[in-house]
Protein backbone atom coordinates (compact mmCIF):
# COMPACT_ATOMS: atom_id res chain seq x y z
CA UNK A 1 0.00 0.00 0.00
CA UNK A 2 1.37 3.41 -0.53
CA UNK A 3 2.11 5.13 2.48
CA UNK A 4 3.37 8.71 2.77
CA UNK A 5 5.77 9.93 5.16
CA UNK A 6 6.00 13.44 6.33
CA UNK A 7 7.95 15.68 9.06
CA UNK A 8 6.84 18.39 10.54
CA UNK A 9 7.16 20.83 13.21
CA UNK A 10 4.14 20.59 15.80
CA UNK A 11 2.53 23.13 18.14
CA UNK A 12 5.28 23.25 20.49
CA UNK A 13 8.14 23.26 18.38
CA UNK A 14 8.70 19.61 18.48
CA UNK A 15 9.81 17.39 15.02
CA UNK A 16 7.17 14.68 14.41
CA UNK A 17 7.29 12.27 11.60
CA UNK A 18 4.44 10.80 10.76
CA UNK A 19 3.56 7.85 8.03
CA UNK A 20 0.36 8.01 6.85
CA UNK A 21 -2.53 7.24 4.46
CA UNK A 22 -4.37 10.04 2.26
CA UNK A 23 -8.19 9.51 2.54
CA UNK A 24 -8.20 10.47 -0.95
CA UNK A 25 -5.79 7.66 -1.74
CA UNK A 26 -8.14 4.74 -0.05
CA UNK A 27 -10.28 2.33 -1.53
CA UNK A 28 -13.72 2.39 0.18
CA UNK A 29 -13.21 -0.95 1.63
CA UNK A 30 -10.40 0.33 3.37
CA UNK A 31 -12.24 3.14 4.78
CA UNK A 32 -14.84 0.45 6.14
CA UNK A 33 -12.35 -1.31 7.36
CA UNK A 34 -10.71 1.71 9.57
CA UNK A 35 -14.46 2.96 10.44
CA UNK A 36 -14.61 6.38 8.07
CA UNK A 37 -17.91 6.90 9.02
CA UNK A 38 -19.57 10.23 6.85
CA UNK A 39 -19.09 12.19 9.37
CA UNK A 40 -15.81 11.86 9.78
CA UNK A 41 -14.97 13.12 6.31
CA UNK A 42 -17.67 15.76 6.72
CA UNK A 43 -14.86 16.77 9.74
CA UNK A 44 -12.14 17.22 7.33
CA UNK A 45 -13.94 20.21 5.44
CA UNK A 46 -14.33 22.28 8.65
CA UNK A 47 -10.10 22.21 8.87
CA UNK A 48 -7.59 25.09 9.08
CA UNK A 49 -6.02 26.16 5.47
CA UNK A 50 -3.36 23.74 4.99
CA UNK A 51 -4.74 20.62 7.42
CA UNK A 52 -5.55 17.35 6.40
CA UNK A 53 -7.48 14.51 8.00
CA UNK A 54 -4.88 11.83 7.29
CA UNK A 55 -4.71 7.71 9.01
CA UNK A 56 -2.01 7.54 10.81
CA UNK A 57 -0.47 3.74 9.89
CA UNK A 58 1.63 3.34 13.39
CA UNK A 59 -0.92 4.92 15.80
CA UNK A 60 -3.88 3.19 13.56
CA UNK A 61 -6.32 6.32 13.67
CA UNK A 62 -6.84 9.28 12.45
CA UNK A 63 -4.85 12.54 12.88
CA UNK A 64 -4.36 15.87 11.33
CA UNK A 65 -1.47 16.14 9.24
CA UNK A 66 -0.34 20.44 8.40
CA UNK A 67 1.35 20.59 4.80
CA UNK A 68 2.16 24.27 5.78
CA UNK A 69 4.38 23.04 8.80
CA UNK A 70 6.32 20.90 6.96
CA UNK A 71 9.78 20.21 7.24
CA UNK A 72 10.82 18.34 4.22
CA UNK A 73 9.69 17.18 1.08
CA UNK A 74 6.49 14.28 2.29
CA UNK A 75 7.55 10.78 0.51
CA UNK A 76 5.78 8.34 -1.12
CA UNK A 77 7.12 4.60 -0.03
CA UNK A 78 5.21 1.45 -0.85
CA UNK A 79 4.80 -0.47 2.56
CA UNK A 80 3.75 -3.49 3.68
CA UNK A 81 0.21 -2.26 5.79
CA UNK A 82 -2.84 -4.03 6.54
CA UNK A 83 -5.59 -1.73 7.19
């Protein structure tokens, strides 16, 4: 599965990297499977210019990933993941 990783700077300053799935990038049986219920995408319009509801793969739920607070380039790497 493709699997995008990303570093950024958080709130307080901290580095976080994070590997995650794009919604946008999941089949609808794997949004079943993680329990993307309607109104959880209906959540991701209501976010802050630049946020994105993303699944984070090693916490296995969802987070929100800032593309302005990034640190480096976010990579694509095809990873082993069942959802």
């Amino acid at each position: 599965m493709l699997v995008r990783v990303g570093e950024f700077k958080k709130k307080d300053g901290q580095l976080r990297i994070m590997k995650f799935l794009k919604i946008s990038d999941m089949t609808e049986e794997h949004k079943n499977k993680i329990g993307l219920t309607p109104d959880k995408e209906t959540k991701k319009k209501k976010l802050a210019e630049g946020s994105e509801m993303v699944y984070d793969v090693e916490a296995r739920d969802f987070r929100i990933f800032n593309w302005l607070s990034t640190t480096k380039d976010v990579v694509q790497e095809e990873m082993e993941f069942e959802v």
